[in-house]
PDB file of N, CA and C in Angstrom:
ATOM      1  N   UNK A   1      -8.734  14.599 -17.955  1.00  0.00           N
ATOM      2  CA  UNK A   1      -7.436  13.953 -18.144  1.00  0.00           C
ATOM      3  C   UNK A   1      -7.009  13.291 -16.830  1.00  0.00           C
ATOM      4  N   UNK A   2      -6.785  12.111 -16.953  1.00  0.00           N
ATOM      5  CA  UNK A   2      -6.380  10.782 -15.286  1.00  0.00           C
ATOM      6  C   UNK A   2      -5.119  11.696 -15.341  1.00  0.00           C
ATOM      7  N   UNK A   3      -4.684  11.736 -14.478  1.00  0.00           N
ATOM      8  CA  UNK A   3      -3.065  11.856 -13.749  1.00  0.00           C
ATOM      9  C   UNK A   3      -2.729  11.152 -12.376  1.00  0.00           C
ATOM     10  N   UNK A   4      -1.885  10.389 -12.511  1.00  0.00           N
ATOM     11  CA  UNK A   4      -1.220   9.781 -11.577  1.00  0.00           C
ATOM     12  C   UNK A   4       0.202  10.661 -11.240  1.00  0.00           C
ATOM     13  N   UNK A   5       0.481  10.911  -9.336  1.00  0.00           N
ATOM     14  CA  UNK A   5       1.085  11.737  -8.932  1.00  0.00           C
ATOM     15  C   UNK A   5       2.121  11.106  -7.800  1.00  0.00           C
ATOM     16  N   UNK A   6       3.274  10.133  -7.598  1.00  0.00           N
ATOM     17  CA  UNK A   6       3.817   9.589  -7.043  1.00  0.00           C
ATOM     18  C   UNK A   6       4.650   9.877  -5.988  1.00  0.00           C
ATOM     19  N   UNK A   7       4.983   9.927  -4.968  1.00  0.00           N
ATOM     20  CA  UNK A   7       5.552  10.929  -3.998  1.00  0.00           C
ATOM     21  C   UNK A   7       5.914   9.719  -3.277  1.00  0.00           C
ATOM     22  N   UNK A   8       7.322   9.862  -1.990  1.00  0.00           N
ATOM     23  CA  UNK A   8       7.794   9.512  -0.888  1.00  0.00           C
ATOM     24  C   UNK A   8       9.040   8.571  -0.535  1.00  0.00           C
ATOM     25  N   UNK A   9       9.207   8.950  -2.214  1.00  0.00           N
ATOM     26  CA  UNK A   9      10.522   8.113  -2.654  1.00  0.00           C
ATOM     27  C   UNK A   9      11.997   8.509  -1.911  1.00  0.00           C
ATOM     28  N   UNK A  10      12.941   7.864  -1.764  1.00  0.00           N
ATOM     29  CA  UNK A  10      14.077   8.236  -0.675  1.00  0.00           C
ATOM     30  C   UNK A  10      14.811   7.519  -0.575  1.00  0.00           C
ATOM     31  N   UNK A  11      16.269   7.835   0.031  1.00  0.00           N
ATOM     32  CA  UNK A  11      17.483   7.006   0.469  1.00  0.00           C
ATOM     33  C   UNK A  11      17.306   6.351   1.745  1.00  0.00           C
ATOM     34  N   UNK A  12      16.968   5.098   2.107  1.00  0.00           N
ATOM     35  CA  UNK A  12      16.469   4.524   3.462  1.00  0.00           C
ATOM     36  C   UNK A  12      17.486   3.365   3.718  1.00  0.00           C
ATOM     37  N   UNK A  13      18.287   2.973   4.658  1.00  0.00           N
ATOM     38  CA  UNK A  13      18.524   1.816   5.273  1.00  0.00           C
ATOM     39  C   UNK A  13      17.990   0.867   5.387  1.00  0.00           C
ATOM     40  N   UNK A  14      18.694  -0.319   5.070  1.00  0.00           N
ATOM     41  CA  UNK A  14      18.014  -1.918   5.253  1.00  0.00           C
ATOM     42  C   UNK A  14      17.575  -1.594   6.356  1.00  0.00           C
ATOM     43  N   UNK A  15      16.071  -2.249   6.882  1.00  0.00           N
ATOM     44  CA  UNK A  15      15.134  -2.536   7.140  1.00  0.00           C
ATOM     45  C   UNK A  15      14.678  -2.056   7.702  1.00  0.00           C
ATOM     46  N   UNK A  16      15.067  -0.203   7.263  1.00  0.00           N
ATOM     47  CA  UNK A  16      13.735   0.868   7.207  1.00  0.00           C
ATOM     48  C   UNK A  16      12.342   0.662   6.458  1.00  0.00           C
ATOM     49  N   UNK A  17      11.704   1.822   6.667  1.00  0.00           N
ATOM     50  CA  UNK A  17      10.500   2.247   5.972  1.00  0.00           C
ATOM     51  C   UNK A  17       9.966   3.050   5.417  1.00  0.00           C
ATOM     52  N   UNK A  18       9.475   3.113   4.228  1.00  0.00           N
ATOM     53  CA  UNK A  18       9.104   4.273   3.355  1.00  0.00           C
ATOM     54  C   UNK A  18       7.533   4.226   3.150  1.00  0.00           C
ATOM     55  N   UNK A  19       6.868   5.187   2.984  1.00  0.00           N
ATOM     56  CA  UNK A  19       5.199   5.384   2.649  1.00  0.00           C
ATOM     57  C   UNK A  19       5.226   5.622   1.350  1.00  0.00           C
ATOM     58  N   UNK A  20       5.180   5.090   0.681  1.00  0.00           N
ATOM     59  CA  UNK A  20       4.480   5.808  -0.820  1.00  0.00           C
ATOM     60  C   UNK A  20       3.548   6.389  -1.341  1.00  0.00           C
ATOM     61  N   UNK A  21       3.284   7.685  -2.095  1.00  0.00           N
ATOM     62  CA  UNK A  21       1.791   7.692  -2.252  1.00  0.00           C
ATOM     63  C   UNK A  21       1.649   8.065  -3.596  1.00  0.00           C
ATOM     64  N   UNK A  22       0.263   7.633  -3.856  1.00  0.00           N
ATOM     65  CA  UNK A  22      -0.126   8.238  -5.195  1.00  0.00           C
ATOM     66  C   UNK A  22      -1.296   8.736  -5.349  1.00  0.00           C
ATOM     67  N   UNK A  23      -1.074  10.068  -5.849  1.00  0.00           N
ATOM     68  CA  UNK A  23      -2.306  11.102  -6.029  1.00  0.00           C
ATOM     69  C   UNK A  23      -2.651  10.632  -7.081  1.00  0.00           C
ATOM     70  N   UNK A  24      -4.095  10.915  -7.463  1.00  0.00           N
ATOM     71  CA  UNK A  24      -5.258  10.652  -8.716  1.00  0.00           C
ATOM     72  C   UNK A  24      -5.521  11.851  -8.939  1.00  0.00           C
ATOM     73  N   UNK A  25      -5.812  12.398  -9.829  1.00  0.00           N
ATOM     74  CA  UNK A  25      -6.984  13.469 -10.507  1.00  0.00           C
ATOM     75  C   UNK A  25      -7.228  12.914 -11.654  1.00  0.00           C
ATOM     76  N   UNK A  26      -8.341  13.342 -12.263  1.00  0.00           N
ATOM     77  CA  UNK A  26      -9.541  12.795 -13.434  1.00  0.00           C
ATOM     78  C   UNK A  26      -9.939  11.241 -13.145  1.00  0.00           C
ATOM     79  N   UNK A  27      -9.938  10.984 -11.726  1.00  0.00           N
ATOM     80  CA  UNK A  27     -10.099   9.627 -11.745  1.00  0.00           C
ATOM     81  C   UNK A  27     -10.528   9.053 -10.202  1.00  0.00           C
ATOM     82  N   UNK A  28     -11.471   8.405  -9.916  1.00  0.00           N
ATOM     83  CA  UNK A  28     -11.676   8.079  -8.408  1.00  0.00           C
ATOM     84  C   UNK A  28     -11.309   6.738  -8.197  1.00  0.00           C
ATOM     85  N   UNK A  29     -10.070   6.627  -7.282  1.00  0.00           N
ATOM     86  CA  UNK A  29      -9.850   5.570  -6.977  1.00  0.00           C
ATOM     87  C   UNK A  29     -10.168   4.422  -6.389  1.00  0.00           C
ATOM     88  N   UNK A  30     -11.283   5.215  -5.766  1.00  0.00           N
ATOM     89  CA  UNK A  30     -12.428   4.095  -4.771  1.00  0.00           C
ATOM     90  C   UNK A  30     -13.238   3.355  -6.356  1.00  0.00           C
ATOM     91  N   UNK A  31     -13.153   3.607  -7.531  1.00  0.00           N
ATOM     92  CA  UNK A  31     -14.280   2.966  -8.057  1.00  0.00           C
ATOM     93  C   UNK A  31     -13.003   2.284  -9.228  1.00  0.00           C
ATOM     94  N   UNK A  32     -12.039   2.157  -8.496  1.00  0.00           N
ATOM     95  CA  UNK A  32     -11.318   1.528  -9.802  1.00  0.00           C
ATOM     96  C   UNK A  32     -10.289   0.591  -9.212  1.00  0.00           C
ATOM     97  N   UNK A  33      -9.434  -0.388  -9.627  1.00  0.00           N
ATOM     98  CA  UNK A  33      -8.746  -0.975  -9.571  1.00  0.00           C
ATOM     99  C   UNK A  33      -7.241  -0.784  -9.595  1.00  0.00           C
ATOM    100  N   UNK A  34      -6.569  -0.311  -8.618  1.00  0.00           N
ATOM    101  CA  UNK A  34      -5.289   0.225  -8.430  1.00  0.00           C
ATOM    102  C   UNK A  34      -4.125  -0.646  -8.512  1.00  0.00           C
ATOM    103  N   UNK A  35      -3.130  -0.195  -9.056  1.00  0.00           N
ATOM    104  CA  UNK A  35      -1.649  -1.110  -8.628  1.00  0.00           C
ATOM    105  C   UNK A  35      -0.711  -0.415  -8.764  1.00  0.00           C
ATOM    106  N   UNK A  36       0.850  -1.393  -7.983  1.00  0.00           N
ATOM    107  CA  UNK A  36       1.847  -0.403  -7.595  1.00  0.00           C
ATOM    108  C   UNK A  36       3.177  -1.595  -8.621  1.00  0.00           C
ATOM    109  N   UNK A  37       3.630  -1.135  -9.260  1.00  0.00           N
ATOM    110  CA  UNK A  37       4.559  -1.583 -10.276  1.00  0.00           C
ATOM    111  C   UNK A  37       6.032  -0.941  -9.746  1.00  0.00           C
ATOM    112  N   UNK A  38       6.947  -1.970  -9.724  1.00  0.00           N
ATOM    113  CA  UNK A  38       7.885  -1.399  -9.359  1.00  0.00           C
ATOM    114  C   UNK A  38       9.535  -1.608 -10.938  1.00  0.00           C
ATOM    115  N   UNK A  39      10.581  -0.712 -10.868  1.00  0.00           N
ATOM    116  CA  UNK A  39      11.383  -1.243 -11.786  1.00  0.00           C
ATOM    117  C   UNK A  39      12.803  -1.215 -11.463  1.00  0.00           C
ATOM    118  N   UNK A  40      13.767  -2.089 -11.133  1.00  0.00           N
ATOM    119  CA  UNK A  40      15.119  -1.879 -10.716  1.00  0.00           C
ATOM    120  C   UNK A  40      16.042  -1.623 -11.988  1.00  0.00           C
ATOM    121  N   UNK A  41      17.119  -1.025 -11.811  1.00  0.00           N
ATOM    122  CA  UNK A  41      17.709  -0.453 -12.665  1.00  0.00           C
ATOM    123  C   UNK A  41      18.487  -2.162 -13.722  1.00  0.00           C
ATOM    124  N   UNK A  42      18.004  -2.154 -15.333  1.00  0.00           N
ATOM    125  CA  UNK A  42      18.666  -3.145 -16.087  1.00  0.00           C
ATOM    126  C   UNK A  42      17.616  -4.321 -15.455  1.00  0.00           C
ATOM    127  N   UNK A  43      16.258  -3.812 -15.313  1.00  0.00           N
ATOM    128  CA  UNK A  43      15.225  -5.439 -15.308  1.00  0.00           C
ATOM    129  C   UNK A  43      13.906  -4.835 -15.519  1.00  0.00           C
ATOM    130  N   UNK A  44      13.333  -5.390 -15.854  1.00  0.00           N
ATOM    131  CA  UNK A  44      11.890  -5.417 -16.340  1.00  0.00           C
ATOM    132  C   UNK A  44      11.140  -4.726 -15.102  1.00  0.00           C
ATOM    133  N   UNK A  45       9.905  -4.048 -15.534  1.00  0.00           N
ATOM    134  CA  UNK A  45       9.280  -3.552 -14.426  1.00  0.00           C
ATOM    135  C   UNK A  45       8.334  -4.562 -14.352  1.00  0.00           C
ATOM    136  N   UNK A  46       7.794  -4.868 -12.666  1.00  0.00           N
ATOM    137  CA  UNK A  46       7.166  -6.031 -12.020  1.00  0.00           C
ATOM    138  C   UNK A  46       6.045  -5.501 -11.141  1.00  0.00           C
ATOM    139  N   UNK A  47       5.092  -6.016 -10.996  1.00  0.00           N
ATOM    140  CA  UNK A  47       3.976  -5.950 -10.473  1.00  0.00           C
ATOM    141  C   UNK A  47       4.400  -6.726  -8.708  1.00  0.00           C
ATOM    142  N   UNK A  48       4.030  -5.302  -8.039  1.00  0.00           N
ATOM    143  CA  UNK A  48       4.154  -5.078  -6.351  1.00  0.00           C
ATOM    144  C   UNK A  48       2.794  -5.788  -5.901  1.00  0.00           C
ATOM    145  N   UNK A  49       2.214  -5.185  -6.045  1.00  0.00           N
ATOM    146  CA  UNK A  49       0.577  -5.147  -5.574  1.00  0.00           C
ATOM    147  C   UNK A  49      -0.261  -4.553  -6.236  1.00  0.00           C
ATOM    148  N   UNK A  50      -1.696  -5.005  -5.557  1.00  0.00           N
ATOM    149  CA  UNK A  50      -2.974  -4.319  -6.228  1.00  0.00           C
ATOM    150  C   UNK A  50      -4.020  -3.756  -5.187  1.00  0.00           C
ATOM    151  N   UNK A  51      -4.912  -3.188  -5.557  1.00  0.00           N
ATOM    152  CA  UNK A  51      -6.286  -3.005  -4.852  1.00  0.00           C
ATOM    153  C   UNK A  51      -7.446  -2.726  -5.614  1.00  0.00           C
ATOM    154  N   UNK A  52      -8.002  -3.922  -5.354  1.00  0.00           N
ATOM    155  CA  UNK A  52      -9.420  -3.816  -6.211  1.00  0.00           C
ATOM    156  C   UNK A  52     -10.408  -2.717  -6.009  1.00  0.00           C
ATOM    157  N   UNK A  53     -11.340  -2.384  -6.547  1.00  0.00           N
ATOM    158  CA  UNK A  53     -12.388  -1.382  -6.283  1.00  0.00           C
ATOM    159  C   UNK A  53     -13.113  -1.731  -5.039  1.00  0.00           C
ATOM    160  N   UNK A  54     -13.300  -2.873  -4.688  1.00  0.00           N
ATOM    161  CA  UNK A  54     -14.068  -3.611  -3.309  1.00  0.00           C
ATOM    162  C   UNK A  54     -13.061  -3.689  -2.440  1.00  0.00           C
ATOM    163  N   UNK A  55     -11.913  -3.484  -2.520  1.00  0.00           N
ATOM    164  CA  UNK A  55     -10.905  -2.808  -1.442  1.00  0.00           C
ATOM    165  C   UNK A  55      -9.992  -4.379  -0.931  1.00  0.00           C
ATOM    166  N   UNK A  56      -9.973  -5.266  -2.026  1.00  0.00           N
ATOM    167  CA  UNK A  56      -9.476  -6.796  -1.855  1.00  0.00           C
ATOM    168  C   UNK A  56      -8.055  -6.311  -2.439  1.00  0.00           C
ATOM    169  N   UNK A  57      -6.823  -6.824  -1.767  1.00  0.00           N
ATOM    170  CA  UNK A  57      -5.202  -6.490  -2.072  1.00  0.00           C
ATOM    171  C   UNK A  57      -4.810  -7.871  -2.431  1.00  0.00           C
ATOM    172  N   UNK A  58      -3.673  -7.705  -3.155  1.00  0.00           N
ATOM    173  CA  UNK A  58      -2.539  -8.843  -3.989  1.00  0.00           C
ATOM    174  C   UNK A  58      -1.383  -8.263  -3.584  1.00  0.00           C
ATOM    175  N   UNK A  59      -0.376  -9.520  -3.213  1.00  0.00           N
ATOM    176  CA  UNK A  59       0.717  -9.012  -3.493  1.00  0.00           C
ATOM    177  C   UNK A  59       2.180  -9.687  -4.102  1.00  0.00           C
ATOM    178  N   UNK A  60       3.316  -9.122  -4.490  1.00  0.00           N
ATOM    179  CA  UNK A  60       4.114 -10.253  -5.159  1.00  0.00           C
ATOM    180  C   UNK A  60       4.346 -10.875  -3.995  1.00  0.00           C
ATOM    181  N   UNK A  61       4.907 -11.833  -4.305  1.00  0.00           N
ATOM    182  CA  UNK A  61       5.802 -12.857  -3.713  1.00  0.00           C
ATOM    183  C   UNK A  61       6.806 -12.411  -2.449  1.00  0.00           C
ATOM    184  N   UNK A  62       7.816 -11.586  -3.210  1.00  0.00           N
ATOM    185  CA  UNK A  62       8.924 -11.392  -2.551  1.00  0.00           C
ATOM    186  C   UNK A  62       8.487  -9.912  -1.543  1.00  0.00           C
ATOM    187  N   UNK A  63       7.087  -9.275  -1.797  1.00  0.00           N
ATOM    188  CA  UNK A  63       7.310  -8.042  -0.827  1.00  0.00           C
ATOM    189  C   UNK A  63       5.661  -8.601   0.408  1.00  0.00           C
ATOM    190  N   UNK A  64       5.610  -9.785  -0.143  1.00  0.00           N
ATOM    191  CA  UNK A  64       4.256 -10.189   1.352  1.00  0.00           C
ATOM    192  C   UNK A  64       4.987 -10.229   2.347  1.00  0.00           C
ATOM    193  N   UNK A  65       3.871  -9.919   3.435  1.00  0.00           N
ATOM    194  CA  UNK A  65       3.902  -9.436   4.495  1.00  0.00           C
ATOM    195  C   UNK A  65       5.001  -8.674   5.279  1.00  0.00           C
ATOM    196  N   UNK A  66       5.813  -7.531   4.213  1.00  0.00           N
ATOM    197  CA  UNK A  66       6.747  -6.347   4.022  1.00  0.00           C
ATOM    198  C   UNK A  66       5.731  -5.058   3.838  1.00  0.00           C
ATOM    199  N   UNK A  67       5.163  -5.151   2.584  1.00  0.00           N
ATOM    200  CA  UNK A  67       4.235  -4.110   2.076  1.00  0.00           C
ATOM    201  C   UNK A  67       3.188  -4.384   2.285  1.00  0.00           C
ATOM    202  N   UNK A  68       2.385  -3.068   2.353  1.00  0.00           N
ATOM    203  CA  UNK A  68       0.586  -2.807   2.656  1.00  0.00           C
ATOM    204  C   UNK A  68       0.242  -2.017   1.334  1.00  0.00           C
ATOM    205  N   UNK A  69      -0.788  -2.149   0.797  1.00  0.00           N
ATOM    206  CA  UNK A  69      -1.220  -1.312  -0.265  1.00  0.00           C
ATOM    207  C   UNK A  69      -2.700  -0.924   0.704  1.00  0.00           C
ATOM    208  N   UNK A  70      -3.005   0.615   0.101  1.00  0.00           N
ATOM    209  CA  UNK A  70      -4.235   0.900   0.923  1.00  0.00           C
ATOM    210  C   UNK A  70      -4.664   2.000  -0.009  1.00  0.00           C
ATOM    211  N   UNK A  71      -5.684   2.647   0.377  1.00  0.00           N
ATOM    212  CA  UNK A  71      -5.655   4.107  -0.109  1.00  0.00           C
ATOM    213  C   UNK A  71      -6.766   4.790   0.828  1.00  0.00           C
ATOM    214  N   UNK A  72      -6.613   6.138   0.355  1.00  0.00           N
ATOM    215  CA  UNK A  72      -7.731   7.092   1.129  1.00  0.00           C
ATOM    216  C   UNK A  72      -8.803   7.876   0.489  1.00  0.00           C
ATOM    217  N   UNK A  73     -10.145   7.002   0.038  1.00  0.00           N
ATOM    218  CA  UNK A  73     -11.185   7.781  -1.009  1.00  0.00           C
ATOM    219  C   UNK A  73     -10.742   9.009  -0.296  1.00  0.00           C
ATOM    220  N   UNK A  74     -11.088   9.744   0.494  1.00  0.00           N
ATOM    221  CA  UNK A  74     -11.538  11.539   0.660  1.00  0.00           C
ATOM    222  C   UNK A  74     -10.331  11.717   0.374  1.00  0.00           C
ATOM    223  N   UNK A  75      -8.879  11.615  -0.317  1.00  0.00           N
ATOM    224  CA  UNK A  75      -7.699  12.242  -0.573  1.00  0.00           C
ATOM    225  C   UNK A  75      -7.933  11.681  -2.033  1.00  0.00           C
ATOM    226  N   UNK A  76      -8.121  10.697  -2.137  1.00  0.00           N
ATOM    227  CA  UNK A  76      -8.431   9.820  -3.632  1.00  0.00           C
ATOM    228  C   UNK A  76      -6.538   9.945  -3.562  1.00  0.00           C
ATOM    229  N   UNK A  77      -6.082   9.013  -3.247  1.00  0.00           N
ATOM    230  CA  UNK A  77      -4.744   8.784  -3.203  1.00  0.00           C
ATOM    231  C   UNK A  77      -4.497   7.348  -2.486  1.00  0.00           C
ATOM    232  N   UNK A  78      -3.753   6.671  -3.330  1.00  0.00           N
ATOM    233  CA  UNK A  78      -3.359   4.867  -3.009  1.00  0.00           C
ATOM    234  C   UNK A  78      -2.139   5.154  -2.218  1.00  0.00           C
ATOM    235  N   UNK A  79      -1.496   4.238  -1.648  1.00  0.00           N
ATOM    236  CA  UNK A  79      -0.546   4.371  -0.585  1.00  0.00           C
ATOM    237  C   UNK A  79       0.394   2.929  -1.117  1.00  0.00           C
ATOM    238  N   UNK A  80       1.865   3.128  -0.375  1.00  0.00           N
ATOM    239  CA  UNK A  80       2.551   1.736  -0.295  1.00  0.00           C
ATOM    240  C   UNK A  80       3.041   1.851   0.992  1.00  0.00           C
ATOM    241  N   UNK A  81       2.992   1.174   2.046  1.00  0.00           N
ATOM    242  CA  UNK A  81       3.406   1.218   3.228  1.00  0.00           C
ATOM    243  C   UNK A  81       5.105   0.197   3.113  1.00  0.00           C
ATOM    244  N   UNK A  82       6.059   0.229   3.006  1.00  0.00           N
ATOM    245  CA  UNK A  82       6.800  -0.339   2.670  1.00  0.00           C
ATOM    246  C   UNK A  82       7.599  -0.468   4.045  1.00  0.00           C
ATOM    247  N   UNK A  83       7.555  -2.029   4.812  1.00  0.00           N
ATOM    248  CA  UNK A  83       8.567  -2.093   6.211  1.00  0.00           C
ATOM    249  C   UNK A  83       9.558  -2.934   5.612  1.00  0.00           C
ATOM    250  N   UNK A  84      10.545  -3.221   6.482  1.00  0.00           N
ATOM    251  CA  UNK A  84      11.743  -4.256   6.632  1.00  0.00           C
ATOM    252  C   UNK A  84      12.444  -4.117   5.029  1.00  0.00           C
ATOM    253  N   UNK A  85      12.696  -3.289   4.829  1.00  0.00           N
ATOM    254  CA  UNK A  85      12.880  -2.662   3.300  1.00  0.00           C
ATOM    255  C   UNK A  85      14.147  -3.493   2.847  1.00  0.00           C
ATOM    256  N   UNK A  86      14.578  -3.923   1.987  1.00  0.00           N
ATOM    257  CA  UNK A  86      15.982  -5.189   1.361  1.00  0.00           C
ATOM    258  C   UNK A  86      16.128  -4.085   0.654  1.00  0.00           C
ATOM    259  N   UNK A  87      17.756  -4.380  -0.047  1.00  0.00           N
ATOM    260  CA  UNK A  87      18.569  -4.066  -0.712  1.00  0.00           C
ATOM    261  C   UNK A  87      17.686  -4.100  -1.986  1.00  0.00           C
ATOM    262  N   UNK A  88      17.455  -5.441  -2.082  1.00  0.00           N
ATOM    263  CA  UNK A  88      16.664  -5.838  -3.642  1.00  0.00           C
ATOM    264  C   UNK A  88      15.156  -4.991  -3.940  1.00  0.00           C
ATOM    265  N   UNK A  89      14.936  -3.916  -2.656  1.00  0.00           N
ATOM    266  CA  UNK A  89      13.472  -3.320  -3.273  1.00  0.00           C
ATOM    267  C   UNK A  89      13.885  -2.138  -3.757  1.00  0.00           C
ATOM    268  N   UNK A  90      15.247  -1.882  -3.735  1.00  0.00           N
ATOM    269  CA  UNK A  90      15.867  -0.553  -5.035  1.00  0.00           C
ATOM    270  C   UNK A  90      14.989  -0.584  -5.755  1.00  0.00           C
ATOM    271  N   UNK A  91      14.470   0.229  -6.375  1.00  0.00           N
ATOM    272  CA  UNK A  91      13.701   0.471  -8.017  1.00  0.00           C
ATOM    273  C   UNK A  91      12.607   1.768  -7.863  1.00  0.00           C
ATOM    274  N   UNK A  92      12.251   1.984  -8.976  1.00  0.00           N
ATOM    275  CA  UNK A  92      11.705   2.955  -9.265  1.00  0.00           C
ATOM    276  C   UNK A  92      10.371   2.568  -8.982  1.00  0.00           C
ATOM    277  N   UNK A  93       9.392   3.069  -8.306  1.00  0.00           N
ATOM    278  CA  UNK A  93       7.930   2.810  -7.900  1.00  0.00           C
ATOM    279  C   UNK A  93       6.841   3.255  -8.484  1.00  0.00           C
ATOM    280  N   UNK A  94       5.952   3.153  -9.436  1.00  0.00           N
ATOM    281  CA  UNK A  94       5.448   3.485 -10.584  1.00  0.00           C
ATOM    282  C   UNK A  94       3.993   3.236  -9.845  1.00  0.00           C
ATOM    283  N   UNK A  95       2.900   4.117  -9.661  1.00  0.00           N
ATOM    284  CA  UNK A  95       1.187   3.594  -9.505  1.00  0.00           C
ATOM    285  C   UNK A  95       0.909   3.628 -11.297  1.00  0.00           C
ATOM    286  N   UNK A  96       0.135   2.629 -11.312  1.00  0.00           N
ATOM    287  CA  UNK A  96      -0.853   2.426 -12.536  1.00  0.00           C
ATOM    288  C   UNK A  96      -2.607   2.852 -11.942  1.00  0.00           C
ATOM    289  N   UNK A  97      -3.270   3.017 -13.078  1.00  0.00           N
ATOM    290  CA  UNK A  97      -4.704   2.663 -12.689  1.00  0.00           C
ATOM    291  C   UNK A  97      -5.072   2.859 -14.789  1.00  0.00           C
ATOM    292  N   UNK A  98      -5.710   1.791 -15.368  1.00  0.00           N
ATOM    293  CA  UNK A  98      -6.153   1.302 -16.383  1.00  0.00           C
ATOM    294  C   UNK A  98      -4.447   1.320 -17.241  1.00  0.00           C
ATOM    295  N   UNK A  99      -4.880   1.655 -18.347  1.00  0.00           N
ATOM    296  CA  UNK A  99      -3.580   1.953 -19.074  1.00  0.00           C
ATOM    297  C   UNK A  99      -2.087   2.921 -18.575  1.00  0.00           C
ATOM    298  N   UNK A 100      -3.211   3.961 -17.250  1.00  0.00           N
ATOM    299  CA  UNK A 100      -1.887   5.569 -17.054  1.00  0.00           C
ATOM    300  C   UNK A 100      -1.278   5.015 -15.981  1.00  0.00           C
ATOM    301  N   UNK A 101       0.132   5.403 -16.377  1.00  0.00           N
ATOM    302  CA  UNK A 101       1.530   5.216 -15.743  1.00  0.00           C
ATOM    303  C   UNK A 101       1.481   6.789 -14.728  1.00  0.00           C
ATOM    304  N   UNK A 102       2.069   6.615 -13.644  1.00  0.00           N
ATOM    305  CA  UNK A 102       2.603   7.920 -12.945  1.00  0.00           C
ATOM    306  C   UNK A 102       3.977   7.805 -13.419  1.00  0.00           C
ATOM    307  N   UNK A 103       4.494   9.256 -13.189  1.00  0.00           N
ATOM    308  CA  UNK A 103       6.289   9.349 -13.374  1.00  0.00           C
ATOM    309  C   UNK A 103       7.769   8.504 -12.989  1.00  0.00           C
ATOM    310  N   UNK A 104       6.640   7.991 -10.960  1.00  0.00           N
ATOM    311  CA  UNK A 104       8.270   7.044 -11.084  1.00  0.00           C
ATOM    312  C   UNK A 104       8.124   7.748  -9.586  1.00  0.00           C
ATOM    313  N   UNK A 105       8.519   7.162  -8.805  1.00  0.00           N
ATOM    314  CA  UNK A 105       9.399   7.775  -7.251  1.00  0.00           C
ATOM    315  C   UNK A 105      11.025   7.166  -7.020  1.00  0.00           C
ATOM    316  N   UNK A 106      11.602   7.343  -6.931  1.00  0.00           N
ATOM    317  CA  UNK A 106      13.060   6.540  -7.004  1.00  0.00           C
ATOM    318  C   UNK A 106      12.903   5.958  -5.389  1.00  0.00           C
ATOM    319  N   UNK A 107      13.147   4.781  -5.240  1.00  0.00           N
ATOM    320  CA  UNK A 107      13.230   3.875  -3.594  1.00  0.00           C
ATOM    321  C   UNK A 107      14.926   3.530  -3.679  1.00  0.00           C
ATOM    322  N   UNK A 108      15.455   3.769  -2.835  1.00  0.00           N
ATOM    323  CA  UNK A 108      17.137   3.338  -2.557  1.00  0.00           C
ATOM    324  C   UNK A 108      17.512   2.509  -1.547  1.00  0.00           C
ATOM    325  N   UNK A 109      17.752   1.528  -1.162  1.00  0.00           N
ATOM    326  CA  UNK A 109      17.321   0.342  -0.297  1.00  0.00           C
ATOM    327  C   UNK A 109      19.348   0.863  -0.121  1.00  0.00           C
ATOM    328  N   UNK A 110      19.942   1.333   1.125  1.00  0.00           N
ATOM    329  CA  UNK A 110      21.387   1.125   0.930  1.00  0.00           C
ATOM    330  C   UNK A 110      22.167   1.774   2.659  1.00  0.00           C
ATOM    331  N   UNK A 111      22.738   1.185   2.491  1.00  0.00           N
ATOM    332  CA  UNK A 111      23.098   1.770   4.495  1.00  0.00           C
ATOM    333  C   UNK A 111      24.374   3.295   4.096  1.00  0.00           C
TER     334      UNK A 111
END
């Protein structure tokens, strides 16, 4: 059974920084294609970033060169390095990998 495990979510000040992470079990992340979905409260959830299995990253628009996506095969856990953090990156931080959703980390962008 995949499980996705989301952690590092928090109340941070404009243009702090938060780490995100996401644990895997039933699933190796080095051989799969990762992404980090994010959802603000009353809007659609949106695609952050990615990381391919060959270790190639995407990212939206509005969080380049803010966010790092990475991960660590020997933890088998994806990461969001999140700097210069806006008001507007409030939302709930969701890892995917194929169809499985993790639970959610809550991010609070607020002084």
């Amino acid at each position: 059974q995949v499980q996705l495990v989301e952690s590092g979510g928090g109340l941070v000040p404009p243009g702090g920084s938060l780490r995100l992470s996401c644990a895997a079990s039933g699933i190796l992340v080095s051989f799969r294609d990762m992404a980090w979905y994010r959802q603000a409260p009353g809007k659609e959830r949106e695609l952050v970033a990615t990381i391919t299995s060959g270790g190639i990253t995407n990212y939206a628009d509005p969080v380049k060169g803010r966010f790092t996506i990475s991960r660590d095969n020997a933890k088998n856990t994806v990461y969001l390095q999140m700097n210069s953090l806006k008001p507007e990156d409030t939302a709930t931080y969701y890892c995917k990998v194929l169809t499985i959703w993790g639970q959610g980390t809550l991010v609070t962008v607020a002084s």
